[in-house]
Protein backbone atom coordinates (compact mmCIF):
# COMPACT_ATOMS: atom_id res chain seq x y z
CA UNK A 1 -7.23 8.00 1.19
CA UNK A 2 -6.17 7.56 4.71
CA UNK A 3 -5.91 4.43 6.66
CA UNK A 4 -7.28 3.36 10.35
CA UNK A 5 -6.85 0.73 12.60
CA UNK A 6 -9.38 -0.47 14.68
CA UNK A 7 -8.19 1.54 17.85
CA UNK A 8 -7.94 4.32 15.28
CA UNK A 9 -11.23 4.40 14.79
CA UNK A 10 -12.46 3.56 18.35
CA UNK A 11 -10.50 6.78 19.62
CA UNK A 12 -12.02 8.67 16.59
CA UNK A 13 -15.95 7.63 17.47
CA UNK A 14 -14.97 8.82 21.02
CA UNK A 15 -13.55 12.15 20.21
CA UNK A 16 -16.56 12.87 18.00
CA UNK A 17 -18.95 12.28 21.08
CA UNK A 18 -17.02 14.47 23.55
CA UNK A 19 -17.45 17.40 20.92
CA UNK A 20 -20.90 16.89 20.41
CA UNK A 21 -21.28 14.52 17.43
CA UNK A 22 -23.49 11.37 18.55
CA UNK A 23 -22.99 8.09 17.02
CA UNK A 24 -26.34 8.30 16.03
CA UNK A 25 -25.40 10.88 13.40
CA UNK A 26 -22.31 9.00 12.44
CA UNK A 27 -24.53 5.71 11.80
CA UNK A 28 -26.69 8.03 9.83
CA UNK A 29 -24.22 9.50 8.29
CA UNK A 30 -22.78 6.20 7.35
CA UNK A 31 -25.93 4.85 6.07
CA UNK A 32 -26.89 7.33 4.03
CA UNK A 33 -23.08 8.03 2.84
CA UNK A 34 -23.45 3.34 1.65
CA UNK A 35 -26.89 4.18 -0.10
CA UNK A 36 -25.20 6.71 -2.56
CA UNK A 37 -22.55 3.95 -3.04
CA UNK A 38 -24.37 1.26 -3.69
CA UNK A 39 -27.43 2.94 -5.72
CA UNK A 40 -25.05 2.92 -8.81
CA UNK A 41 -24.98 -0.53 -8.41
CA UNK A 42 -28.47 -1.70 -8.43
CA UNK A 43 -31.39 -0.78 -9.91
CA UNK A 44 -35.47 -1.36 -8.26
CA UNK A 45 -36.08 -4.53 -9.91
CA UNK A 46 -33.40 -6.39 -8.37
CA UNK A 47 -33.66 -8.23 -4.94
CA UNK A 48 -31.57 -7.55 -2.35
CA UNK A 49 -30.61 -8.97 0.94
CA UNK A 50 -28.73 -7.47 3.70
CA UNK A 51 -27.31 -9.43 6.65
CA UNK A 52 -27.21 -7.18 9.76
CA UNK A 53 -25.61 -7.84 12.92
CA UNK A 54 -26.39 -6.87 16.85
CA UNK A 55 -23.83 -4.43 16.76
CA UNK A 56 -23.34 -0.91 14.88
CA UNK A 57 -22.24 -2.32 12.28
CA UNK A 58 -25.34 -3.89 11.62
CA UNK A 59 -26.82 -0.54 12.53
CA UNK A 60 -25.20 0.79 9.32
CA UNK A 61 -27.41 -1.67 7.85
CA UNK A 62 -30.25 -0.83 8.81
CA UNK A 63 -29.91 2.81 7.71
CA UNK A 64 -28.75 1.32 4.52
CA UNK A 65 -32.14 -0.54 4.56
CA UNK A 66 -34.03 2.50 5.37
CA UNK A 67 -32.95 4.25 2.32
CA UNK A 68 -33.52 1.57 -0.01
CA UNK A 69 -36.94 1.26 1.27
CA UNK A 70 -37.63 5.20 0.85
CA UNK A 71 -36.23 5.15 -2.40
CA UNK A 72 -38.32 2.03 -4.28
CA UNK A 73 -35.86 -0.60 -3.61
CA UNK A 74 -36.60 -4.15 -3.48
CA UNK A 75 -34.71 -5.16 0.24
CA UNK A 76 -35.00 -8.15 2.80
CA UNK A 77 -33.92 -6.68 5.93
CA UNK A 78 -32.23 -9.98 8.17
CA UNK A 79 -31.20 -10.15 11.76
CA UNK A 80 -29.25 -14.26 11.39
CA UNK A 81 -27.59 -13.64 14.98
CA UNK A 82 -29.96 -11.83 16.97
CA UNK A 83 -31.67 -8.70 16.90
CA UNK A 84 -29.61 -5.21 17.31
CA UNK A 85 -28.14 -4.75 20.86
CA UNK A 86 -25.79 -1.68 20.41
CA UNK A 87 -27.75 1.46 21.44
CA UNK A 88 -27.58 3.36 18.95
CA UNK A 89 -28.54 0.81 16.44
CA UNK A 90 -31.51 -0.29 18.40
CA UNK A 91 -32.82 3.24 18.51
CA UNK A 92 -32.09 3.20 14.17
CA UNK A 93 -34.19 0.27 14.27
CA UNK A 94 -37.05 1.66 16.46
CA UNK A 95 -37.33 4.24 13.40
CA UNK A 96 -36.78 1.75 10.64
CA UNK A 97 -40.32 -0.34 12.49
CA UNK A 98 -41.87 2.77 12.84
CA UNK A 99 -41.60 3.22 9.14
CA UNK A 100 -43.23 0.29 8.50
CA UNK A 101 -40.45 -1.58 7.10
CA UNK A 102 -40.40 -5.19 7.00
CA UNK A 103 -37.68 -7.37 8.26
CA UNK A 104 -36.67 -11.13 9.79
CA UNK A 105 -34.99 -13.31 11.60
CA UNK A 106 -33.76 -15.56 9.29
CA UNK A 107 -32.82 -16.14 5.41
CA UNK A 108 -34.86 -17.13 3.17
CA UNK A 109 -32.50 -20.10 1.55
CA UNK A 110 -35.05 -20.62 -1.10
CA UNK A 111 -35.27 -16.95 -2.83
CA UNK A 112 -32.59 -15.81 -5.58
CA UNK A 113 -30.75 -12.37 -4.01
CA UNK A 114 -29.35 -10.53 -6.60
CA UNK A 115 -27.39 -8.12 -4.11
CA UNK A 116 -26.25 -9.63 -0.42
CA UNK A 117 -24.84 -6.63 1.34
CA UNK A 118 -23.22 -7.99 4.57
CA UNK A 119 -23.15 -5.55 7.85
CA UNK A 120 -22.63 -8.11 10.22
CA UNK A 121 -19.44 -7.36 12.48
CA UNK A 122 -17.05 -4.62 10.88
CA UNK A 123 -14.28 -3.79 12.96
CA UNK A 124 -15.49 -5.90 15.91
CA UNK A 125 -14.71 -8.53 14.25
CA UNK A 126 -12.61 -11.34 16.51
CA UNK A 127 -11.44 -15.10 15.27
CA UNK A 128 -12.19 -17.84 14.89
CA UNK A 129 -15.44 -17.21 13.96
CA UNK A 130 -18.22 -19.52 15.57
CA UNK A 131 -19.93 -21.95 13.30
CA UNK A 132 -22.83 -20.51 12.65
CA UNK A 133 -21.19 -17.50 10.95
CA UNK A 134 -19.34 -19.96 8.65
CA UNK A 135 -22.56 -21.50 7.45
CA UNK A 136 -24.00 -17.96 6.84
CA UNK A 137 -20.46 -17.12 5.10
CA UNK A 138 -20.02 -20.09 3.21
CA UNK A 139 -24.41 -19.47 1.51
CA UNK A 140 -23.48 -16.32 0.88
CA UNK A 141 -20.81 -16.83 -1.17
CA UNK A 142 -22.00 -20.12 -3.08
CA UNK A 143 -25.10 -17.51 -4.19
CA UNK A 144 -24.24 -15.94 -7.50
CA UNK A 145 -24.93 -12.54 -5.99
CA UNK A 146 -23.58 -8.88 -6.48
CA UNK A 147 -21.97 -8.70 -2.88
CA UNK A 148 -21.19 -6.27 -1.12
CA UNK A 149 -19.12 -5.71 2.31
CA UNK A 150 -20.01 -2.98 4.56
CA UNK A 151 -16.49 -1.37 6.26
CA UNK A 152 -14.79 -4.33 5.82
CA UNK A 153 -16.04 -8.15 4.79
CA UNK A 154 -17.02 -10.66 7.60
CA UNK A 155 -13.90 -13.22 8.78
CA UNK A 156 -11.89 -10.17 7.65
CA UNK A 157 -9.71 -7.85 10.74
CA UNK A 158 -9.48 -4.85 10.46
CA UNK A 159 -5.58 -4.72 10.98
CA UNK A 160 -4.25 -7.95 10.50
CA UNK A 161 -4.30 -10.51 6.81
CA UNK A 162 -5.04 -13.62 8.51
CA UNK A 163 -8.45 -14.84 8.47
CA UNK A 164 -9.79 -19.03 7.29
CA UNK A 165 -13.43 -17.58 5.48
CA UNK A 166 -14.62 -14.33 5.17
CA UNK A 167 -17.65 -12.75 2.82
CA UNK A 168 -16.28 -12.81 -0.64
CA UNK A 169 -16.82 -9.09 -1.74
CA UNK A 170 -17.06 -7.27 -5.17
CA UNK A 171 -17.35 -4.02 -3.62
CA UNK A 172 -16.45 -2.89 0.21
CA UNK A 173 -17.58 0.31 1.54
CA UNK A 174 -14.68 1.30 3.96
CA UNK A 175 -16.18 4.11 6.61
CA UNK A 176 -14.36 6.91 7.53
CA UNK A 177 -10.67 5.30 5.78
CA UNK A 178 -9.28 1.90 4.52
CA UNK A 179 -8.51 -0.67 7.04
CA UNK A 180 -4.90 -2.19 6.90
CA UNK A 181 -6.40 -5.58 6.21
CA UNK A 182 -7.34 -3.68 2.77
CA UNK A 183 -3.79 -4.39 1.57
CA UNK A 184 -2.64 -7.26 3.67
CA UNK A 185 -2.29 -10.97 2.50
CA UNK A 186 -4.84 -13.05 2.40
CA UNK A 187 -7.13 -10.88 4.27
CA UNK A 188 -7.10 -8.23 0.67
CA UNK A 189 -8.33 -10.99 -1.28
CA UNK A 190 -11.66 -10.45 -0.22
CA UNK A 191 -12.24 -6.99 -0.27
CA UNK A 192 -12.85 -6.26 -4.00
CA UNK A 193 -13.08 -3.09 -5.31
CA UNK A 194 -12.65 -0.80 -2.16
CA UNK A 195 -13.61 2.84 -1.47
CA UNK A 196 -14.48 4.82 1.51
CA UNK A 197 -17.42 6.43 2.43
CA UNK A 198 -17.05 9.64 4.15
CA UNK A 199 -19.00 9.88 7.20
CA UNK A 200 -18.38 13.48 8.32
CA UNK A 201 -15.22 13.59 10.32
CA UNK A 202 -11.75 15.01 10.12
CA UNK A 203 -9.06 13.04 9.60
CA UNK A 204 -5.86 12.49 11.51
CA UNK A 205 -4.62 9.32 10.28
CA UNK A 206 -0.51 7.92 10.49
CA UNK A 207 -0.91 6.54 7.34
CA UNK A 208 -2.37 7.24 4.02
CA UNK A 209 -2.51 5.97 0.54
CA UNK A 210 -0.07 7.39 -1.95
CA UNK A 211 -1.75 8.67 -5.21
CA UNK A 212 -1.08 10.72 -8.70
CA UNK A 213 -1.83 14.07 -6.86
CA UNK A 214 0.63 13.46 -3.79
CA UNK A 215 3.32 13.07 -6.69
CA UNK A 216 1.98 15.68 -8.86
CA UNK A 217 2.21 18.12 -5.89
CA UNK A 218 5.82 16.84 -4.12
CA UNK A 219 7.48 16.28 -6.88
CA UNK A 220 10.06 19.27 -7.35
CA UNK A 221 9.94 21.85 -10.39
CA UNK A 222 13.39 22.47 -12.32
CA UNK A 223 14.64 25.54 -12.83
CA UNK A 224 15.47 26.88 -16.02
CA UNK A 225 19.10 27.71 -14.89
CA UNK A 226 19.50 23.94 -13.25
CA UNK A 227 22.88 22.29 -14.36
CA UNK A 228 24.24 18.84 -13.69
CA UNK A 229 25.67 19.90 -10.24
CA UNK A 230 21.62 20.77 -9.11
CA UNK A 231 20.91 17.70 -9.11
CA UNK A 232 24.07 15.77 -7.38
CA UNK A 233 26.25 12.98 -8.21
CA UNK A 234 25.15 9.43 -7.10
CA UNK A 235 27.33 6.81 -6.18
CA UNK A 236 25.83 3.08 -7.32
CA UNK A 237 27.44 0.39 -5.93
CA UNK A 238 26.11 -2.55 -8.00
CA UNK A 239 26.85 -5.45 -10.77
CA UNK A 240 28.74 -8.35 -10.59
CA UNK A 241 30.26 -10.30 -13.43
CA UNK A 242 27.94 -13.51 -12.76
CA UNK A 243 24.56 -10.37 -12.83
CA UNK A 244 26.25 -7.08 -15.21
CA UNK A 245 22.24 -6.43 -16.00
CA UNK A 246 21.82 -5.58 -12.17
CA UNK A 247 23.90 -2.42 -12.39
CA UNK A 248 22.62 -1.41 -15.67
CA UNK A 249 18.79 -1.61 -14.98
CA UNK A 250 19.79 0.84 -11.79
CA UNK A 251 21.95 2.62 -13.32
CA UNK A 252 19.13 3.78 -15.95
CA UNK A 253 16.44 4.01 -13.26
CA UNK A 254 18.95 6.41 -12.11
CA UNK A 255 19.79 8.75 -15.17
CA UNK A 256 15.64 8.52 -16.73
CA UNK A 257 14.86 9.93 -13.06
CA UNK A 258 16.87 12.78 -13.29
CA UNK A 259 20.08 12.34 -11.34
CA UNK A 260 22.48 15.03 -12.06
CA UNK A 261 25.56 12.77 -12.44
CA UNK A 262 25.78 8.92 -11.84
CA UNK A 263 29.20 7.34 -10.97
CA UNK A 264 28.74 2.93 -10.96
CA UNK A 265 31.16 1.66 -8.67
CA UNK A 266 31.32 -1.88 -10.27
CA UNK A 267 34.22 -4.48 -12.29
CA UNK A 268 36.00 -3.49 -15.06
CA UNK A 269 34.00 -6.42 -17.00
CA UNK A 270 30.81 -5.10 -15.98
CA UNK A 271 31.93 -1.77 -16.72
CA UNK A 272 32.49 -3.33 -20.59
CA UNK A 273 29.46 -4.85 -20.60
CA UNK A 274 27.15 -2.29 -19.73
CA UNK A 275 28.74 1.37 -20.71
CA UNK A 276 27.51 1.38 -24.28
CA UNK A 277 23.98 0.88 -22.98
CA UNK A 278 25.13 3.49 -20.47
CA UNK A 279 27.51 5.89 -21.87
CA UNK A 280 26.55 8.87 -19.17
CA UNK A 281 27.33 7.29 -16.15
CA UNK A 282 31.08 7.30 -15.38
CA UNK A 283 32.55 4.28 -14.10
CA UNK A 284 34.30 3.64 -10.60
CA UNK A 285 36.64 0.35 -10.96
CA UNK A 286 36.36 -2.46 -8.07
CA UNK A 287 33.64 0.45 -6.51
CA UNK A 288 32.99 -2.35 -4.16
CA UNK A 289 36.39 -3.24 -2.79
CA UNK A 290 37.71 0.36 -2.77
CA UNK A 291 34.94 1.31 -0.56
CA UNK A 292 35.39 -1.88 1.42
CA UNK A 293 39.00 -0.10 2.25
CA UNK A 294 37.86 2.77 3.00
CA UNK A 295 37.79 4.72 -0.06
CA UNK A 296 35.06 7.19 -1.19
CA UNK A 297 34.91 9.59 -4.14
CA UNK A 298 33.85 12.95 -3.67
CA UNK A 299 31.21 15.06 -4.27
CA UNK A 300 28.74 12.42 -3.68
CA UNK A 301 25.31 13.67 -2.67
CA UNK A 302 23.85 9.85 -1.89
CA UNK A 303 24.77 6.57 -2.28
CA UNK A 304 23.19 2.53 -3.06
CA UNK A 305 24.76 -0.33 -2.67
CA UNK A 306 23.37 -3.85 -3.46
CA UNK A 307 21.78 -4.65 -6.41
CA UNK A 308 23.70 -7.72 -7.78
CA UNK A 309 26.40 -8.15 -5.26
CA UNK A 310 27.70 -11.18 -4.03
CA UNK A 311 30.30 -10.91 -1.81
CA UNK A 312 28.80 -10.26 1.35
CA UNK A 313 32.20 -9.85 3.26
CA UNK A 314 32.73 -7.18 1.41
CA UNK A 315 29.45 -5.78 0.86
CA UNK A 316 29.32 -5.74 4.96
CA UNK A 317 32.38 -3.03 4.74
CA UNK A 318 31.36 -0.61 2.22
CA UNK A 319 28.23 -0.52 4.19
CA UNK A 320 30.45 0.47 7.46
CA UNK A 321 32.57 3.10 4.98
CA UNK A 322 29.23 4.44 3.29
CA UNK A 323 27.72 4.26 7.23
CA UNK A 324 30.37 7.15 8.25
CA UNK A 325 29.55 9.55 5.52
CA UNK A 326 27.24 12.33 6.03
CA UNK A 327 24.85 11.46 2.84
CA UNK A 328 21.53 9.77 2.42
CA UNK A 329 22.30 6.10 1.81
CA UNK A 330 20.43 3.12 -0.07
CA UNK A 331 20.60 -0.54 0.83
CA UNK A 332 19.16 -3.12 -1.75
CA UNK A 333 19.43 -6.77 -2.47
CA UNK A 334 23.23 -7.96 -1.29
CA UNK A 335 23.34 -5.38 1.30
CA UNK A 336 20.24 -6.35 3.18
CA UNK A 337 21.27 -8.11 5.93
CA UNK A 338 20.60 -9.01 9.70
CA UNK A 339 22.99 -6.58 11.27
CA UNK A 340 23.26 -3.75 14.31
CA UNK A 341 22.47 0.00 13.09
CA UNK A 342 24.35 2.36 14.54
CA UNK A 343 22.42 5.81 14.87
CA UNK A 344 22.98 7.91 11.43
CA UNK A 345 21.91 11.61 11.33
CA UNK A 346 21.36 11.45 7.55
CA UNK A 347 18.63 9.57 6.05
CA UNK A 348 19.03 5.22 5.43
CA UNK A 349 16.27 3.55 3.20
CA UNK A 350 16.25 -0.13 2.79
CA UNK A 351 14.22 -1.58 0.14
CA UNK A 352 13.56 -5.65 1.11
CA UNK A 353 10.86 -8.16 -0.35
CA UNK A 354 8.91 -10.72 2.35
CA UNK A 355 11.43 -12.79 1.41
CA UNK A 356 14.88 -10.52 2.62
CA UNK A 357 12.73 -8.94 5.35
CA UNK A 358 12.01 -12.60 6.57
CA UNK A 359 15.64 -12.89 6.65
CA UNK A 360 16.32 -9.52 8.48
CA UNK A 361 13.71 -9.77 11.05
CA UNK A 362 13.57 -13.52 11.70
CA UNK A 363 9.95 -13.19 10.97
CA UNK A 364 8.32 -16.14 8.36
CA UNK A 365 7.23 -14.92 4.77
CA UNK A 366 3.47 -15.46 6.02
CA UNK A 367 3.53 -13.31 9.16
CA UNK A 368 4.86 -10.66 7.23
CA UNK A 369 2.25 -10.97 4.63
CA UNK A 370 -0.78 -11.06 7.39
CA UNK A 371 0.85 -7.64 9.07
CA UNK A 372 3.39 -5.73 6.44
CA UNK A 373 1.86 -2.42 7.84
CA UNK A 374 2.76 -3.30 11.38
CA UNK A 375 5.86 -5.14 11.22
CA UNK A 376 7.49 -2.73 8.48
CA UNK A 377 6.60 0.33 10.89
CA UNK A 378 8.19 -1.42 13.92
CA UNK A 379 11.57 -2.10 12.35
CA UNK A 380 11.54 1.61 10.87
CA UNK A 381 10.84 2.98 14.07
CA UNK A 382 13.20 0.50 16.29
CA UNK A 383 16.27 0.71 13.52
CA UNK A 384 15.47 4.97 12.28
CA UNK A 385 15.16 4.22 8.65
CA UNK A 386 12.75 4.19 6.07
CA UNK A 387 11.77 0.85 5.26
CA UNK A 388 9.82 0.00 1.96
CA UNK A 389 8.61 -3.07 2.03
CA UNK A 390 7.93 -4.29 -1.65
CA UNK A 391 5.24 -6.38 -3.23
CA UNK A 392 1.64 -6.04 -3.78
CA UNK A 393 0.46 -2.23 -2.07
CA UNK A 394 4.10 -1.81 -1.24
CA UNK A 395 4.72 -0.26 2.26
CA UNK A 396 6.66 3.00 2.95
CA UNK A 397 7.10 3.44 6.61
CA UNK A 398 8.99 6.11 7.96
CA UNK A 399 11.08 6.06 11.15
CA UNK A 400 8.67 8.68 12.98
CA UNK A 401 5.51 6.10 13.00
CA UNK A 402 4.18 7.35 9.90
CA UNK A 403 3.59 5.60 6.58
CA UNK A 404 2.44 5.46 3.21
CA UNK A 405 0.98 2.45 1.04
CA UNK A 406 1.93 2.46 -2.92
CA UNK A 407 -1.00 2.28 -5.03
CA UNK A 408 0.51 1.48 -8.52
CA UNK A 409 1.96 -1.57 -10.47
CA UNK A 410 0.94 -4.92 -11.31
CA UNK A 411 2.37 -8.27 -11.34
CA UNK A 412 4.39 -7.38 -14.64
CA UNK A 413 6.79 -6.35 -11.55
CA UNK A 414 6.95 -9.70 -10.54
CA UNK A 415 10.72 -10.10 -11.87
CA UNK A 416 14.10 -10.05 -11.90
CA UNK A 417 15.48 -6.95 -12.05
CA UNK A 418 12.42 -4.89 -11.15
CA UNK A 419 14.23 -3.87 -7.83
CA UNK A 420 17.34 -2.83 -9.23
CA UNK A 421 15.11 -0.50 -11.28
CA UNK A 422 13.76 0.77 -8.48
CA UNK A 423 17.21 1.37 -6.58
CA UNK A 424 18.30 3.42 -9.16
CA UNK A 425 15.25 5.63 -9.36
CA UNK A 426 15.38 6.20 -5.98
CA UNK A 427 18.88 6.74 -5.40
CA UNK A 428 17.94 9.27 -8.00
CA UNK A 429 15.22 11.27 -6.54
CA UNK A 430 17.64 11.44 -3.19
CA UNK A 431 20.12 13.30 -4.98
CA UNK A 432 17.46 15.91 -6.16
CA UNK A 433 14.50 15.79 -3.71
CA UNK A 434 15.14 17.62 -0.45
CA UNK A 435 11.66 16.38 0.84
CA UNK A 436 13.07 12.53 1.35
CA UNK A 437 9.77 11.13 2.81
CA UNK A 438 8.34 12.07 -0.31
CA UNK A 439 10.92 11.24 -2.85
CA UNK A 440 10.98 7.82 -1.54
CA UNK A 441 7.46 7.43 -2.01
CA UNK A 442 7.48 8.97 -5.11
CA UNK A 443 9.95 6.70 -6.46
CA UNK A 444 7.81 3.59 -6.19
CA UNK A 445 4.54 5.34 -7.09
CA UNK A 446 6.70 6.15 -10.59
CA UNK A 447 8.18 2.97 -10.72
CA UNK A 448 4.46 1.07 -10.71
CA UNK A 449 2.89 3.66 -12.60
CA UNK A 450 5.52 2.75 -15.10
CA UNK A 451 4.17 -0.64 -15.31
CA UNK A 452 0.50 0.13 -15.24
CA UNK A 453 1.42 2.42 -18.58
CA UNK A 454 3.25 -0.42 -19.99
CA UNK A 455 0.22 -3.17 -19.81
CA UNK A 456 -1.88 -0.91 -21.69
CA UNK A 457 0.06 -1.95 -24.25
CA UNK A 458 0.77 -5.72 -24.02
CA UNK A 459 0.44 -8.81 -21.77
CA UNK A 460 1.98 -8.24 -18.35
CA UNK A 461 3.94 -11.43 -19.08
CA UNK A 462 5.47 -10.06 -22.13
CA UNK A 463 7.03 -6.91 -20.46
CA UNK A 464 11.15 -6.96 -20.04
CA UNK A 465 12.33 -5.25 -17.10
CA UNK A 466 14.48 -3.19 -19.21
CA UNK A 467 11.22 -1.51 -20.55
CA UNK A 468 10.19 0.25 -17.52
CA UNK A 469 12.24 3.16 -18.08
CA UNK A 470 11.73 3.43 -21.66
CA UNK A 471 8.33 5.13 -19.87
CA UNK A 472 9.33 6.50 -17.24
CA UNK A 473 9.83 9.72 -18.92
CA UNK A 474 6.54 10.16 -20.68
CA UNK A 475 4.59 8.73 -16.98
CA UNK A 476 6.36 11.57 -15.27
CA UNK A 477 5.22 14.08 -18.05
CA UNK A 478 1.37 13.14 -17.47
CA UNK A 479 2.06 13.15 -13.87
CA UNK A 480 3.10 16.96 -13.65
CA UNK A 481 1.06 18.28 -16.66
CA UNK A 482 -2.19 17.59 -15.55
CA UNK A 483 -1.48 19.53 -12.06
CA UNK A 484 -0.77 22.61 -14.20
């Protein structure tokens, strides 16, 4: 579940050498790891075609090639670009001739493949490609093949989402770990279905992938003697009377995550609107504009401010009041703005879409698609906050150069209100996590695994907002009883 850039991986192949583990091993290792993939794709009858290149990704290939041979399997073995000038692939291929096994030069455009497995540049990958790669690109994926991508798809980087044409995959075999371009836009649209094939070295990765068991195992136990105070009050700055729902959909995000005591610092109209639907939370009149003055309840253990504000002026100085205060603060929606951070010993998380990070950073929506990874680290590590960048595979990255990406949700998220939701749960979880890397990662793991429960149940365009806390409790419930 971890994720590598191309240097990454570079640095890793070196390492391995200079403690005694050849490339030649890793190739085999790699090889052999793809044929156990792959063989519970395809049976012997089928005909398969794999595109190799000079380098060692191509050598990969070949080893692929090797085993599908040994085992029964049907496989054209094709060298389009050249025949294999890495080292260690040539010597693979010395052992695949001596074998016996056939291979070519070229593609035979007149034979049906049912399987085109391409190995031709994997991480070496550089654009534009030349233009006999996009012919060989553009057959392959007019063929109505099984096809499969070996480390990453051709006209794909390995750390960056732009590419023109790439290999259209239904499966890639990622070697060693996922490459950013996995979850980057529009470079993840041709991945497929991705896994990773070990390959017989440790890991040491930045950045990982955030699943059920990283929840199931940082998520905090509750005492049987807890009480409201264990688990903090949280101040919510949020709601307007032109968007009430704003402050309601955090403010139960907040209480269905487990926040000790919730205090909404909001108008007296929103207040009227939404404390029936809310009758837990207390309510703090004109929140906003006392804090603006200077004003802070106590007892607070963290604070969010944001989610369906519109009065910047004053969102600007309860930020500078909430900015003194020695607690764990949330900015959202209305208080994401370009700005100077001062230095802060406790904890900041700001939660922005392309959209408000394109604002923030000066960045366009695009670039920030092609590199979220990148870009989202950067402005953690240059500003000291955690930074979780929503959308598809949101991005958590923390201000120490380490980062996670969010595996859960759907494109039932894709609406308003889905970020206030997720304000509130994780202004929650900072008022009773002490672990905040985690809690913050936890939060939007829960609040897309609320969704993914959810469409099990009805059309993804049918789901309210509102309704993603209605499972929140039951999501959390599988979460920790299946680590028991």
């Amino acid at each position: 579940m971890y994720i590598y850039r191309e240097g990454d991986i570079r640095k890793i192949d070196t390492e391995a050498m200079e403690h005694g583990l050849q490339v030649n091993t890793l190739m085999e290792n790699a090889g052999r790891g793809l044929f156990e993939k792959i063989k519970k794709h395809v049976h012997k009858n089928m005909s398969i075609l794999i595109l190799a290149g000079k380098g060692n990704n191509g050598g990969d290939g070949i080893v692929l090639a090797r085993y599908l041979n040994l085992n029964g399997y049907k496989v054209d073995l094709v060298f389009p670009f050249g025949m294999p000038a890495s080292v260690t692939a040539a010597e693979h291929f010395r052992f695949y001739k001596n074998l016996g096994f056939p291979f070519s030069t070229s593609i035979d455009l007149e034979k049906h493949y049912d399987v085109i497995i391409d190995s031709l540049l994997g991480i070496g990958t550089r654009l534009p490609l030349n233009e006999s790669y996009v012919h060989c690109i553009n057959w392959c994926n007019e063929q109505s093949s099984l096809r499969i991508a070996v480390d990453l798809p051709t006209g794909v980087l390995a750390d960056q989402g732009n590419t023109e044409i790439a290999f259209q995959a239904d499966y890639t075999y990622a070697l060693h770990g996922f490459k950013p371009s996995a979850f980057l836009l529009p470079s993840g649209n041709y991945y497929g279905k991705t896994e990773v094939v070990d390959i017989g070295l440790p890991h040491a990765s930045k950045w990982k992938l955030w699943d059920r068991t990283d929840v199931a195992t940082t998520l905090s136990d509750r005492s049987t003697f807890s009480h409201k105070g264990s688990f903090g009050t949280g101040l919510l700055l949020a709601g307007s009377d032109e968007m009430p729902g704003s402050a309601l959909l955090a403010g139960l995000g907040a209480m269905r995550t487990g926040i000790g005591k919730l205090v909404i610092g909001t108008s007296n109209f929103v207040a009227s609107i939404i404390s029936t639907r809310l009758p837990e939370a207390t309510y703090w009149f004109d929140g906003l504009q006392k804090c603006a003055k200077g004003q802070l309840i106590q007892g607070v253990r963290a604070a969010a401010i944001g989610p369906g504000l519109n009065a910047p002026y004053l969102v600007e100085e309860a930020i500078n009041c909430l900015w003194e205060r020695d607690i764990p603060l949330l900015l959202d929606a209305g208080a994401l703005m370009e700005r100077n951070y001062t230095p802060r010993e406790k904890p900041v998380v700001i939660t922005p879409h392309p959209g408000e990070f394109s604002r923030m950073t000066g960045k366009s929506i695009e670039e920030i698609q092609s590199n979220r990874i990148q870009l989202a680290s950067e402005y953690a590590i240059n500003n000291q906050m955690i930074v979780v960048l929503k959308g598809t595979y949101t991005v958590i990255a923390y201000p120490d150069g380490t980062g996670v990406i969010n595996t859960t949700g759907n494109h039932c998220l894709a609406k308003g209100g889905s970020g206030d939701t997720l304000t509130g749960m994780l202004l929650a979880l900072l008022c009773t996590e002490t672990d905040i890397k985690s809690a913050v990662a936890n939060g939007v793991y829960l609040h897309g695994a609320c969704a993914d429960e959810i469409v099990k149940r009805k059309d993804a365009r049918a789901v309210s907002i509102s309704e993603l806390t209605d499972v929140l409790g039951s999501v959390i419930q599988k979460l920790t009883v299946s680590h028991q």
